[in-house]
PDB file of N, CA and C in Angstrom:
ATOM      1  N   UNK A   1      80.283  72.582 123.853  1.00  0.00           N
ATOM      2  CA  UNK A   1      78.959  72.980 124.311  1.00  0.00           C
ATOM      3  C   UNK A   1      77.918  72.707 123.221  1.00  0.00           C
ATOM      4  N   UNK A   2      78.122  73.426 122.286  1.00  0.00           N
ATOM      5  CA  UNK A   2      77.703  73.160 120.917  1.00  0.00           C
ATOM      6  C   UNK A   2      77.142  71.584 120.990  1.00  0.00           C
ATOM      7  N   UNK A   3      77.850  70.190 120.517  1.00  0.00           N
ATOM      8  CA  UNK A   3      77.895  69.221 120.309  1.00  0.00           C
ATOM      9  C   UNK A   3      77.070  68.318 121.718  1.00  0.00           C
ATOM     10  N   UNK A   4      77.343  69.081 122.682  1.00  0.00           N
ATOM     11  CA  UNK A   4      76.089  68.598 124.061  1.00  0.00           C
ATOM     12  C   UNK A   4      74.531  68.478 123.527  1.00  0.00           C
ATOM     13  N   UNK A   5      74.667  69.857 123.085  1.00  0.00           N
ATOM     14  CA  UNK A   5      72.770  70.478 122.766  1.00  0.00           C
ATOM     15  C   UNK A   5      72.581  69.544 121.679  1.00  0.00           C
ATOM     16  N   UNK A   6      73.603  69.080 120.706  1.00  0.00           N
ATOM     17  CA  UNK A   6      73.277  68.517 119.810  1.00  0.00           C
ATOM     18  C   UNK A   6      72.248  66.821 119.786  1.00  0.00           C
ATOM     19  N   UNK A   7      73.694  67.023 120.810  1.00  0.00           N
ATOM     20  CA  UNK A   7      73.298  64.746 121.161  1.00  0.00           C
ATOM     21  C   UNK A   7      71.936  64.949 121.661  1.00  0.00           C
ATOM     22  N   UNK A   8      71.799  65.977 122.692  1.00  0.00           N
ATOM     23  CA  UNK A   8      70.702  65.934 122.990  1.00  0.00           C
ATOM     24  C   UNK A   8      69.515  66.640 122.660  1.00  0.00           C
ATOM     25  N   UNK A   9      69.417  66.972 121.442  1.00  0.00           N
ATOM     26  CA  UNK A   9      68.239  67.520 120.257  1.00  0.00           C
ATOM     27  C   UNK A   9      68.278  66.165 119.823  1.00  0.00           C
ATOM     28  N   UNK A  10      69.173  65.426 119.305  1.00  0.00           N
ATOM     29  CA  UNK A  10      69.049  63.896 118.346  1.00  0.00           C
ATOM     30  C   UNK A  10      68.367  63.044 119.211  1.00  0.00           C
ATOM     31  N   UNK A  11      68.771  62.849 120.991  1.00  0.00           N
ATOM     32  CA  UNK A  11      67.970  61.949 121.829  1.00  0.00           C
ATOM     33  C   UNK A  11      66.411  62.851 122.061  1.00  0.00           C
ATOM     34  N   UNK A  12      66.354  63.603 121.877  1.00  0.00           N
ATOM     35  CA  UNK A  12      64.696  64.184 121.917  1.00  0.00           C
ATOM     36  C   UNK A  12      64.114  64.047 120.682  1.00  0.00           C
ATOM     37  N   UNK A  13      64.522  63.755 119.475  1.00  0.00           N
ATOM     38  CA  UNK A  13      64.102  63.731 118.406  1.00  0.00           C
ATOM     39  C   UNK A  13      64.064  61.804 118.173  1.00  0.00           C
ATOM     40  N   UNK A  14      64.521  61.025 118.736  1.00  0.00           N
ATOM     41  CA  UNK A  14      64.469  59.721 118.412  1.00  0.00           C
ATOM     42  C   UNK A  14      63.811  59.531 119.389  1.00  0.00           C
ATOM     43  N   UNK A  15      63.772  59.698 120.449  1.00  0.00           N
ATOM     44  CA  UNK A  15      62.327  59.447 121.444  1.00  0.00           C
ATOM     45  C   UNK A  15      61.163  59.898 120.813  1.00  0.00           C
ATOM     46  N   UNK A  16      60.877  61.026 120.150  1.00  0.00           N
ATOM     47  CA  UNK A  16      59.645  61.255 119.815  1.00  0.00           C
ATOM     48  C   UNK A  16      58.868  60.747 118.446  1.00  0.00           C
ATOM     49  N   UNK A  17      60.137  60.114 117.635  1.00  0.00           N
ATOM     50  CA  UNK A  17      59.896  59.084 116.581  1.00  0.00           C
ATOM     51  C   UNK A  17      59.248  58.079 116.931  1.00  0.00           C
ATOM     52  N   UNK A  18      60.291  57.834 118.378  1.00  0.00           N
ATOM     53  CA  UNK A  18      59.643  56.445 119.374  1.00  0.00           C
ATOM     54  C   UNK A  18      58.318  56.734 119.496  1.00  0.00           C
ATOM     55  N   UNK A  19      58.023  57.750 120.282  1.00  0.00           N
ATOM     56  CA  UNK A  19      56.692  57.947 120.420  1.00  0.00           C
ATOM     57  C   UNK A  19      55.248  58.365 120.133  1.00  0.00           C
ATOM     58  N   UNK A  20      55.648  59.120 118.603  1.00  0.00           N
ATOM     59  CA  UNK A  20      55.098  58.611 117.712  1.00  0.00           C
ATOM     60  C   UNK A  20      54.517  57.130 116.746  1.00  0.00           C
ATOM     61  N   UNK A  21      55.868  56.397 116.950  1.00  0.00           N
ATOM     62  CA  UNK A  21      55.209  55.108 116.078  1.00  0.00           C
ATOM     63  C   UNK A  21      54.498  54.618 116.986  1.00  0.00           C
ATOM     64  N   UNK A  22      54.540  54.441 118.480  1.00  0.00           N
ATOM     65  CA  UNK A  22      53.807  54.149 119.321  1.00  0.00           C
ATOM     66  C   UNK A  22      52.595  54.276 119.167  1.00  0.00           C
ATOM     67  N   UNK A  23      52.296  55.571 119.030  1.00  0.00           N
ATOM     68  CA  UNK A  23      50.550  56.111 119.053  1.00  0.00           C
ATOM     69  C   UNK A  23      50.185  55.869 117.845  1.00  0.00           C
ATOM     70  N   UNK A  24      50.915  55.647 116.684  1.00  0.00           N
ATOM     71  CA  UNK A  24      50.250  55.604 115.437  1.00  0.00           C
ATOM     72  C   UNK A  24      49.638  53.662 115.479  1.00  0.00           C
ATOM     73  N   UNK A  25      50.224  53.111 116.791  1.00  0.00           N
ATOM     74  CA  UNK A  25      50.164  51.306 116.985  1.00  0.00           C
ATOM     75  C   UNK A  25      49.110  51.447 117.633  1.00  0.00           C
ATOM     76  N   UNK A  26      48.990  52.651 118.674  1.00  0.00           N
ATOM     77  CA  UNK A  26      47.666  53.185 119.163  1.00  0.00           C
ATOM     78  C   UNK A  26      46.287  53.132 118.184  1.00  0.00           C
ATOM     79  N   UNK A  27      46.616  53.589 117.422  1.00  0.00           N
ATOM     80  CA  UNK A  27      45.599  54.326 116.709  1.00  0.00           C
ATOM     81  C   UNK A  27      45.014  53.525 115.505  1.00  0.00           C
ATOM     82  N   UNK A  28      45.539  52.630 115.535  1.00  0.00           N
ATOM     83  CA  UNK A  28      45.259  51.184 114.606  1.00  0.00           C
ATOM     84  C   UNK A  28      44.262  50.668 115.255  1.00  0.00           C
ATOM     85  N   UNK A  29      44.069  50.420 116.855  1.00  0.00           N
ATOM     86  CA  UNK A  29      43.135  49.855 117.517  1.00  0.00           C
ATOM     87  C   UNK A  29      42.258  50.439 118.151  1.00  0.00           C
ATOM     88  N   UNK A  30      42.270  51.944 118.061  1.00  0.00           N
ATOM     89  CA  UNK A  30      41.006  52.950 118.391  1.00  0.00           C
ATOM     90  C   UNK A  30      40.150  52.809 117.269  1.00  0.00           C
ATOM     91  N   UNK A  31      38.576  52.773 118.055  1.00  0.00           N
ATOM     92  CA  UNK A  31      37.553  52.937 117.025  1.00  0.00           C
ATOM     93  C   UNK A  31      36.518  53.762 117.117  1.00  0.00           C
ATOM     94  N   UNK A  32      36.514  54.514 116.038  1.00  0.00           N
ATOM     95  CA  UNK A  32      34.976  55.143 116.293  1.00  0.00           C
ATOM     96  C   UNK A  32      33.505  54.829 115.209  1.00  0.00           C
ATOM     97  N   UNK A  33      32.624  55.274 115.768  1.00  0.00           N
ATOM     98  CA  UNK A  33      31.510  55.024 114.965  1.00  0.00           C
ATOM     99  C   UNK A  33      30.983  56.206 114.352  1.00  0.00           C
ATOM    100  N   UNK A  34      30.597  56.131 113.302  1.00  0.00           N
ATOM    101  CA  UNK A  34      29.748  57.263 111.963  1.00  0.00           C
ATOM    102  C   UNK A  34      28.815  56.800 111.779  1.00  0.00           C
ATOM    103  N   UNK A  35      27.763  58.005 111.827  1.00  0.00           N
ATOM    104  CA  UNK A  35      26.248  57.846 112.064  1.00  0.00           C
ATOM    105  C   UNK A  35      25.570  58.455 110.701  1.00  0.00           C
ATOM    106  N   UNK A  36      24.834  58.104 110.363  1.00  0.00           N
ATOM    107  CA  UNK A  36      23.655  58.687 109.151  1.00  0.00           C
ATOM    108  C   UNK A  36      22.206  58.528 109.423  1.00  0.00           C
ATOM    109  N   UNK A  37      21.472  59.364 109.023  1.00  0.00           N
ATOM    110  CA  UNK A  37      20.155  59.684 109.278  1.00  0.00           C
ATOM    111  C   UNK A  37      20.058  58.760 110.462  1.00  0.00           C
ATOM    112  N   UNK A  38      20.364  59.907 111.742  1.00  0.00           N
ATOM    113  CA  UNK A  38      19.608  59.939 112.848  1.00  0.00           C
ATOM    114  C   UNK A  38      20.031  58.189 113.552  1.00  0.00           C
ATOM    115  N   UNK A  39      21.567  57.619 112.603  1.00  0.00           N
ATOM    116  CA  UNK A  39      21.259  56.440 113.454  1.00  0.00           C
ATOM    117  C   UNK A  39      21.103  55.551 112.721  1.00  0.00           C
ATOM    118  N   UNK A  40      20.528  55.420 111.592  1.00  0.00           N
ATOM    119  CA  UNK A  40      19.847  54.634 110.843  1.00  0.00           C
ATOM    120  C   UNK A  40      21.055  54.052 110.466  1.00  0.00           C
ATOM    121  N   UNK A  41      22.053  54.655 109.636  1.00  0.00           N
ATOM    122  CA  UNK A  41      23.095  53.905 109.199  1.00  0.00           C
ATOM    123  C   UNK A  41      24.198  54.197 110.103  1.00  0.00           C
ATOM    124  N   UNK A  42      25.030  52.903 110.348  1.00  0.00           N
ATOM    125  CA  UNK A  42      26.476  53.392 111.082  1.00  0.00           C
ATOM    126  C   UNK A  42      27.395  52.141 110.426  1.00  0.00           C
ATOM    127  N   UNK A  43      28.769  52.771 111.125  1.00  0.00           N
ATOM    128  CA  UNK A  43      29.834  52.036 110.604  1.00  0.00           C
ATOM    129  C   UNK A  43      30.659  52.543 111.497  1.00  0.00           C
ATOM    130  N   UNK A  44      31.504  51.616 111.638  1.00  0.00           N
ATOM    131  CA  UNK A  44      32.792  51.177 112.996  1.00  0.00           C
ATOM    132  C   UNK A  44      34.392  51.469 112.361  1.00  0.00           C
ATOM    133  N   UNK A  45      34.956  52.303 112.361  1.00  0.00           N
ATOM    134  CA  UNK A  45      36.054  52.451 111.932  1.00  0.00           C
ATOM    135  C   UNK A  45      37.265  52.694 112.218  1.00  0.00           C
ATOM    136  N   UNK A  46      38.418  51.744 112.034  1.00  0.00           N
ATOM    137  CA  UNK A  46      39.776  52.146 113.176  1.00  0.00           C
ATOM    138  C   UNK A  46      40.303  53.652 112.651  1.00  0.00           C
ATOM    139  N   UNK A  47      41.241  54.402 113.292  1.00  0.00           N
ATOM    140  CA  UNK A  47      41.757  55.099 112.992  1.00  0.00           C
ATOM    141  C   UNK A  47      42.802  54.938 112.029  1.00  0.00           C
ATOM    142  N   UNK A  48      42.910  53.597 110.907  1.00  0.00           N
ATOM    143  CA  UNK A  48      44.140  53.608 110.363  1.00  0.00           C
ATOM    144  C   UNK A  48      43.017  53.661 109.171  1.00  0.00           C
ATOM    145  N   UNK A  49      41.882  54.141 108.985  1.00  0.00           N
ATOM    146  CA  UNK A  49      40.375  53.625 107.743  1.00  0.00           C
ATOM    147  C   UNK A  49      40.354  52.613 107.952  1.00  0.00           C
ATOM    148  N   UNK A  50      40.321  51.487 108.783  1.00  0.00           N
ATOM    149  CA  UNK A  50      39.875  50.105 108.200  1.00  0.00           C
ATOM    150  C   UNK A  50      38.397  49.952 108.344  1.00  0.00           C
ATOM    151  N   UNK A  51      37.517  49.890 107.927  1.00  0.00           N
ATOM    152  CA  UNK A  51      36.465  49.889 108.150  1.00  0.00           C
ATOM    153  C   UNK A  51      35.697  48.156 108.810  1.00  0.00           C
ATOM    154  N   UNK A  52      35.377  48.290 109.959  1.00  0.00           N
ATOM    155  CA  UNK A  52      35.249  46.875 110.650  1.00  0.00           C
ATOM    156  C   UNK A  52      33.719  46.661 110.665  1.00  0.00           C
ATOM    157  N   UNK A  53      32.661  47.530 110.524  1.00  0.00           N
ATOM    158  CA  UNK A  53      31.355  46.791 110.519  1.00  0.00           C
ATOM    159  C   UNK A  53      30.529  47.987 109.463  1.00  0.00           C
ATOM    160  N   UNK A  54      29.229  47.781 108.927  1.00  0.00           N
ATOM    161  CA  UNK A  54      28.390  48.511 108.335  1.00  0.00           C
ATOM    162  C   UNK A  54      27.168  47.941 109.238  1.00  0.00           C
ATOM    163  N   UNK A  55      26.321  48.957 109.752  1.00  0.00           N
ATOM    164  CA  UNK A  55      24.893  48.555 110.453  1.00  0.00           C
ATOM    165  C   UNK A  55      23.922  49.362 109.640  1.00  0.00           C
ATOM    166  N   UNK A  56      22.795  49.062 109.286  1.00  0.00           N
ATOM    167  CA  UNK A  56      21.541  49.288 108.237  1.00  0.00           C
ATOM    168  C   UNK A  56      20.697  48.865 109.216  1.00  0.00           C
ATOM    169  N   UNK A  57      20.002  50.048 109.984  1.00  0.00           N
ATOM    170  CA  UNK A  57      18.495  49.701 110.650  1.00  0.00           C
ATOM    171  C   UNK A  57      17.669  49.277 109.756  1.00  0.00           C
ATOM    172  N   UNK A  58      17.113  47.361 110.346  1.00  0.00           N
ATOM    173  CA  UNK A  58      16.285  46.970 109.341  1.00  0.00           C
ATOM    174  C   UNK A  58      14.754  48.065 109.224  1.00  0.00           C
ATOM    175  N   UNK A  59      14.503  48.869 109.373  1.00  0.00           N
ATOM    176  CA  UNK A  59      12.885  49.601 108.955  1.00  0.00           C
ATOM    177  C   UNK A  59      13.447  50.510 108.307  1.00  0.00           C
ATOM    178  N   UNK A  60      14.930  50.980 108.258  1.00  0.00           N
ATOM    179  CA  UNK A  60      14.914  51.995 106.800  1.00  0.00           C
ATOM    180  C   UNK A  60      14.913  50.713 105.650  1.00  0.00           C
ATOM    181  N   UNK A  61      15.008  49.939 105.484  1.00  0.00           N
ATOM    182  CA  UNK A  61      15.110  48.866 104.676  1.00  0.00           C
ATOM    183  C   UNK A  61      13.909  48.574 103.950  1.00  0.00           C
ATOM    184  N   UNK A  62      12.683  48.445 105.005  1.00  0.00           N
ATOM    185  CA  UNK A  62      11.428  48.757 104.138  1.00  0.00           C
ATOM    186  C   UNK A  62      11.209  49.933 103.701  1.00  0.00           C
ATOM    187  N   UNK A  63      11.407  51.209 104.565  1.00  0.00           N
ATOM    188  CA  UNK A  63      11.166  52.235 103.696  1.00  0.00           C
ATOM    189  C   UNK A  63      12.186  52.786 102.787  1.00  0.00           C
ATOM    190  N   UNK A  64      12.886  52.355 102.571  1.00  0.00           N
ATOM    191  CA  UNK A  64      13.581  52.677 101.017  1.00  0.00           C
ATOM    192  C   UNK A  64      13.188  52.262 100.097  1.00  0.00           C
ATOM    193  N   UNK A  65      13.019  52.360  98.812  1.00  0.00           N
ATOM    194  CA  UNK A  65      12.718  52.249  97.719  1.00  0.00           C
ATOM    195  C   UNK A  65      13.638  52.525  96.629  1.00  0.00           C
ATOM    196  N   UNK A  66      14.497  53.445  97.417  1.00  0.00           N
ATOM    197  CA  UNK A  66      15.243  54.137  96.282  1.00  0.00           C
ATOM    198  C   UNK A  66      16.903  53.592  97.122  1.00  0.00           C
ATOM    199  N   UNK A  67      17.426  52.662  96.085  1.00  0.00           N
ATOM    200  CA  UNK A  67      18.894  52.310  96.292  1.00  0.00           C
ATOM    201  C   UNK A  67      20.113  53.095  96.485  1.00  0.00           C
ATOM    202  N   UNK A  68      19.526  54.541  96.097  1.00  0.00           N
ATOM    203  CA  UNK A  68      20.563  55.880  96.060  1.00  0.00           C
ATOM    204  C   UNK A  68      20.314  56.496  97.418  1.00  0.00           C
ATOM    205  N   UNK A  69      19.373  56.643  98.355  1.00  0.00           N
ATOM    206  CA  UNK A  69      19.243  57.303  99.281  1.00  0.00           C
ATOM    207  C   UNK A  69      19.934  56.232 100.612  1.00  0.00           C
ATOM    208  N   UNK A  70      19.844  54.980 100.089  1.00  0.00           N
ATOM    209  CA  UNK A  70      20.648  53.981 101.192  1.00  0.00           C
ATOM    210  C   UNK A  70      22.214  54.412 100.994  1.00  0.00           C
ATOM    211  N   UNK A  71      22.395  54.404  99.771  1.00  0.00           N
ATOM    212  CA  UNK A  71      24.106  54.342  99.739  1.00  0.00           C
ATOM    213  C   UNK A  71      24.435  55.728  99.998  1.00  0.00           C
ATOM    214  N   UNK A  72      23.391  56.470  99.642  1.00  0.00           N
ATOM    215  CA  UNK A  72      23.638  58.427 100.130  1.00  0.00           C
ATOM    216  C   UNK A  72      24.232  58.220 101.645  1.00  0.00           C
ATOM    217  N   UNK A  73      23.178  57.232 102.036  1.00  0.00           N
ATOM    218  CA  UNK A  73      23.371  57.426 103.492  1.00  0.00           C
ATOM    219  C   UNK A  73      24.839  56.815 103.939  1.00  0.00           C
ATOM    220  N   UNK A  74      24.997  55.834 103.589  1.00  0.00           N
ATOM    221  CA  UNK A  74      26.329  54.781 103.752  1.00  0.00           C
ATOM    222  C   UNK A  74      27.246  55.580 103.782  1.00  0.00           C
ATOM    223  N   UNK A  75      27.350  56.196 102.291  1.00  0.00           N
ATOM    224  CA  UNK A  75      28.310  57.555 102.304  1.00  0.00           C
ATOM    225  C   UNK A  75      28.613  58.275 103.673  1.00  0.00           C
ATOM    226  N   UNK A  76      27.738  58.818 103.724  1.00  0.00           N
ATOM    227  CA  UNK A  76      27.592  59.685 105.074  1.00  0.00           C
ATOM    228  C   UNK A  76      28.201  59.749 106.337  1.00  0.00           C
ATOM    229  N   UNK A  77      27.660  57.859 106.451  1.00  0.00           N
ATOM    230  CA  UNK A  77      28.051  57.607 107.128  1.00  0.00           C
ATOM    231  C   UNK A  77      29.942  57.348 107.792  1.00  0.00           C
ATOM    232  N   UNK A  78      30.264  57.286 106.712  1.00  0.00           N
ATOM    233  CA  UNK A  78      31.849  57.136 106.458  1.00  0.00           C
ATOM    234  C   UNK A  78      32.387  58.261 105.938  1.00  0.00           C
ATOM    235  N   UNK A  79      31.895  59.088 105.899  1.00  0.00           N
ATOM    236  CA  UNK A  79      32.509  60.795 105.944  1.00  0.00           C
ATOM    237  C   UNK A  79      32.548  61.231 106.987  1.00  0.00           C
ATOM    238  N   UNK A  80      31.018  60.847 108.092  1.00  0.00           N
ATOM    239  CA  UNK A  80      31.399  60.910 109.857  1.00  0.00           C
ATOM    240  C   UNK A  80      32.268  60.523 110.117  1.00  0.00           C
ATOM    241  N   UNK A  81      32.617  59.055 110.129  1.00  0.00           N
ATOM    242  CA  UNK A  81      33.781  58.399 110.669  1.00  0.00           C
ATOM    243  C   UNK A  81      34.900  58.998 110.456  1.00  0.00           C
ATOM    244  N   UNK A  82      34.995  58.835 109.050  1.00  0.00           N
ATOM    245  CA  UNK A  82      36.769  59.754 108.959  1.00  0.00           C
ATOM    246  C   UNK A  82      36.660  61.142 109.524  1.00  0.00           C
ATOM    247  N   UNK A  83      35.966  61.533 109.297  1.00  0.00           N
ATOM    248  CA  UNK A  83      36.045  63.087 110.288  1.00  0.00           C
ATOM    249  C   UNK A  83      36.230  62.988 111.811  1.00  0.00           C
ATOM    250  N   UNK A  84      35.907  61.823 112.629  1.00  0.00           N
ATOM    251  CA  UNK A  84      35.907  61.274 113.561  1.00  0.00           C
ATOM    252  C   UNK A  84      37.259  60.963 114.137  1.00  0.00           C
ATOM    253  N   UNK A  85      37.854  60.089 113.031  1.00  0.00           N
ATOM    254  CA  UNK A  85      39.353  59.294 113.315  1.00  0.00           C
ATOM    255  C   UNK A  85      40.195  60.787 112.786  1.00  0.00           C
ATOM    256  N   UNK A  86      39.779  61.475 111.745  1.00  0.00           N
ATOM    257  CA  UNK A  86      41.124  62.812 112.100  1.00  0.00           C
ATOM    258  C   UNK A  86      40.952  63.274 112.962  1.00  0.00           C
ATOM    259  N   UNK A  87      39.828  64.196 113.749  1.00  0.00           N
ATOM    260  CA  UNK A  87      39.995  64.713 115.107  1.00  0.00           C
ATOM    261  C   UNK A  87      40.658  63.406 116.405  1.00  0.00           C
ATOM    262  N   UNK A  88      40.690  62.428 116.052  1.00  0.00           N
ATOM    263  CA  UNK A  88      41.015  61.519 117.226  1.00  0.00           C
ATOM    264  C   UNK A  88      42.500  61.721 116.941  1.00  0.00           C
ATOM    265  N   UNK A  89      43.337  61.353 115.767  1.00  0.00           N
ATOM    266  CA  UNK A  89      44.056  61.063 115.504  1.00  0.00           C
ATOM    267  C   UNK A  89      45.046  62.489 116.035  1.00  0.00           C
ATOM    268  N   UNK A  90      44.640  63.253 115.280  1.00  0.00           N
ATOM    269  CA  UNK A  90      45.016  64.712 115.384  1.00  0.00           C
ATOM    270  C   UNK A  90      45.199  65.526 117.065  1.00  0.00           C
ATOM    271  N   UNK A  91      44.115  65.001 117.818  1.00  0.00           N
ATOM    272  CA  UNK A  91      44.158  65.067 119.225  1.00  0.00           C
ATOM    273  C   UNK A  91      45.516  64.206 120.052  1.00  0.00           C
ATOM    274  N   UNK A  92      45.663  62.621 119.302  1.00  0.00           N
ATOM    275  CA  UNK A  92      46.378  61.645 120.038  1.00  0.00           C
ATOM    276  C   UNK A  92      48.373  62.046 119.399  1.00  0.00           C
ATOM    277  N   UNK A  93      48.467  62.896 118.558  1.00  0.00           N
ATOM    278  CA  UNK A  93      49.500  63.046 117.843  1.00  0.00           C
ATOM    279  C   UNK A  93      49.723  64.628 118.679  1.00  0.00           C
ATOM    280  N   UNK A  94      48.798  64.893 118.567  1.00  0.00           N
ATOM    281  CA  UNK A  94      49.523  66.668 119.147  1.00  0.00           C
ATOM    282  C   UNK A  94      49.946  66.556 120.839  1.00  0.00           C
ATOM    283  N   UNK A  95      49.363  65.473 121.068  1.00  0.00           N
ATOM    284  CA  UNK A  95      49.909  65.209 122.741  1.00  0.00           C
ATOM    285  C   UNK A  95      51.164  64.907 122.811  1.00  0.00           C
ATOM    286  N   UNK A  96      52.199  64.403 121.334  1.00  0.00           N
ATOM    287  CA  UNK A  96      53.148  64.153 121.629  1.00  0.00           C
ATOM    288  C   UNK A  96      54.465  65.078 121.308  1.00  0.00           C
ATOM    289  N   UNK A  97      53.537  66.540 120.305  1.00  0.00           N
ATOM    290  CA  UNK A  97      54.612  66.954 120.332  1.00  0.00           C
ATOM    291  C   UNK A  97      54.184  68.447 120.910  1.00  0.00           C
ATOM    292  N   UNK A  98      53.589  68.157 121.703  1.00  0.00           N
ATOM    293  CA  UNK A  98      53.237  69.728 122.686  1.00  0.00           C
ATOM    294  C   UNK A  98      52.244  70.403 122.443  1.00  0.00           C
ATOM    295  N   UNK A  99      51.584  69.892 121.186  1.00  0.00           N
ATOM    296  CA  UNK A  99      50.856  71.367 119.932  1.00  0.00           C
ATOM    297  C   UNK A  99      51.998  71.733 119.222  1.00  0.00           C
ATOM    298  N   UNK A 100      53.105  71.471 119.086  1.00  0.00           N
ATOM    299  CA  UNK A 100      53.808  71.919 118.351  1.00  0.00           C
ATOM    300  C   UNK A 100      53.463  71.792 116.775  1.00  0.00           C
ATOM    301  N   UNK A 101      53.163  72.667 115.804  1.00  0.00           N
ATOM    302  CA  UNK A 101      52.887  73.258 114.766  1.00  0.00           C
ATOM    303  C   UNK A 101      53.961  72.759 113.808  1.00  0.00           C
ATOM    304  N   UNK A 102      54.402  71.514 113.184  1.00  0.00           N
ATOM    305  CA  UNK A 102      55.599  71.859 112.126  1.00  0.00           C
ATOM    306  C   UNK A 102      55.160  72.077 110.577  1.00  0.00           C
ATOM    307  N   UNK A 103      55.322  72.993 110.272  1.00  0.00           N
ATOM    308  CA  UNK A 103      54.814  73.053 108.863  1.00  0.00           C
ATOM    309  C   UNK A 103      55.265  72.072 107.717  1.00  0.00           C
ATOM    310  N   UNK A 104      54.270  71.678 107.253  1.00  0.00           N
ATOM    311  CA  UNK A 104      54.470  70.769 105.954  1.00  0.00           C
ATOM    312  C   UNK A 104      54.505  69.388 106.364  1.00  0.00           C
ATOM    313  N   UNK A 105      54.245  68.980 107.754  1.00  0.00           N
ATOM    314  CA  UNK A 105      54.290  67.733 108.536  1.00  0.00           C
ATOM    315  C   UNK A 105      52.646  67.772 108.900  1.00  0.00           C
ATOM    316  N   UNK A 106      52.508  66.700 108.046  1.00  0.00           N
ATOM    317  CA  UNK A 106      50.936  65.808 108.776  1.00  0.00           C
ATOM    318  C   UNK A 106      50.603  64.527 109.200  1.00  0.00           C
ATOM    319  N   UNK A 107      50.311  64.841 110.426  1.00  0.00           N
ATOM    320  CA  UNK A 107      50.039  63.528 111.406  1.00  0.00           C
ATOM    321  C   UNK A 107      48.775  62.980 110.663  1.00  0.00           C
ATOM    322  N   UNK A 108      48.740  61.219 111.304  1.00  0.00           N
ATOM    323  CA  UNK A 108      49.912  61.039 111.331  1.00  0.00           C
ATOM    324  C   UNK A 108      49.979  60.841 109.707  1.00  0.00           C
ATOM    325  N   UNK A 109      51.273  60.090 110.096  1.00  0.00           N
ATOM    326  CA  UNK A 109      52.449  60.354 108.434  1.00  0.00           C
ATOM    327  C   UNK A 109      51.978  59.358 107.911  1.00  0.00           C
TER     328      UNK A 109
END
């Protein structure tokens, strides 16, 4: 009886490896965008960080002056994003294991 529950804890546990690497193949090709002042700056980013575009509205361009308040913004802008791709990520990973909670395990890996 014992050795039943077993095989089949090991086949629920290698399916969900399965289906995990799956979503993490997912999540390579999801993208979101991060915004700074109002828009002005954005950037396109997969969920694995790759960062695929930077956009700079040309009229903050004239009104800058100061090279630190552009890259303030840039910043910004890519602190949205990743805050973006963990809630995505974090949403697309807990679907696979119920909400299940394992401590000391962070999606993805």
């Amino acid at each position: 009886m014992m050795k039943g529950g077993l095989g089949n804890l090991m086949k629920q546990a290698q399916a969900m490896q399965e289906n995990m690497q799956q979503a993490q193949e997912e999540l390579a090709n999801i993208e979101v965008t991060g915004e700074a002042g109002g828009g002005m700056v954005s950037l396109v980013m997969t969920c694995r960080h790759d960062v695929k575009s930077v956009k700079i509205d040309p009229e903050l361009l004239g009104d800058v002056d100061d090279k630190e308040i552009l890259e303030d913004l840039v910043a910004a802008a890519m602190n949205d994003a990743v805050r973006k791709v963990e809630k995505t990520s974090q949403e697309k990973m807990s679907g696979l294991t119920g909400g299940l909670n394992i401590p000391g395990m962070k999606m993805p890996f």
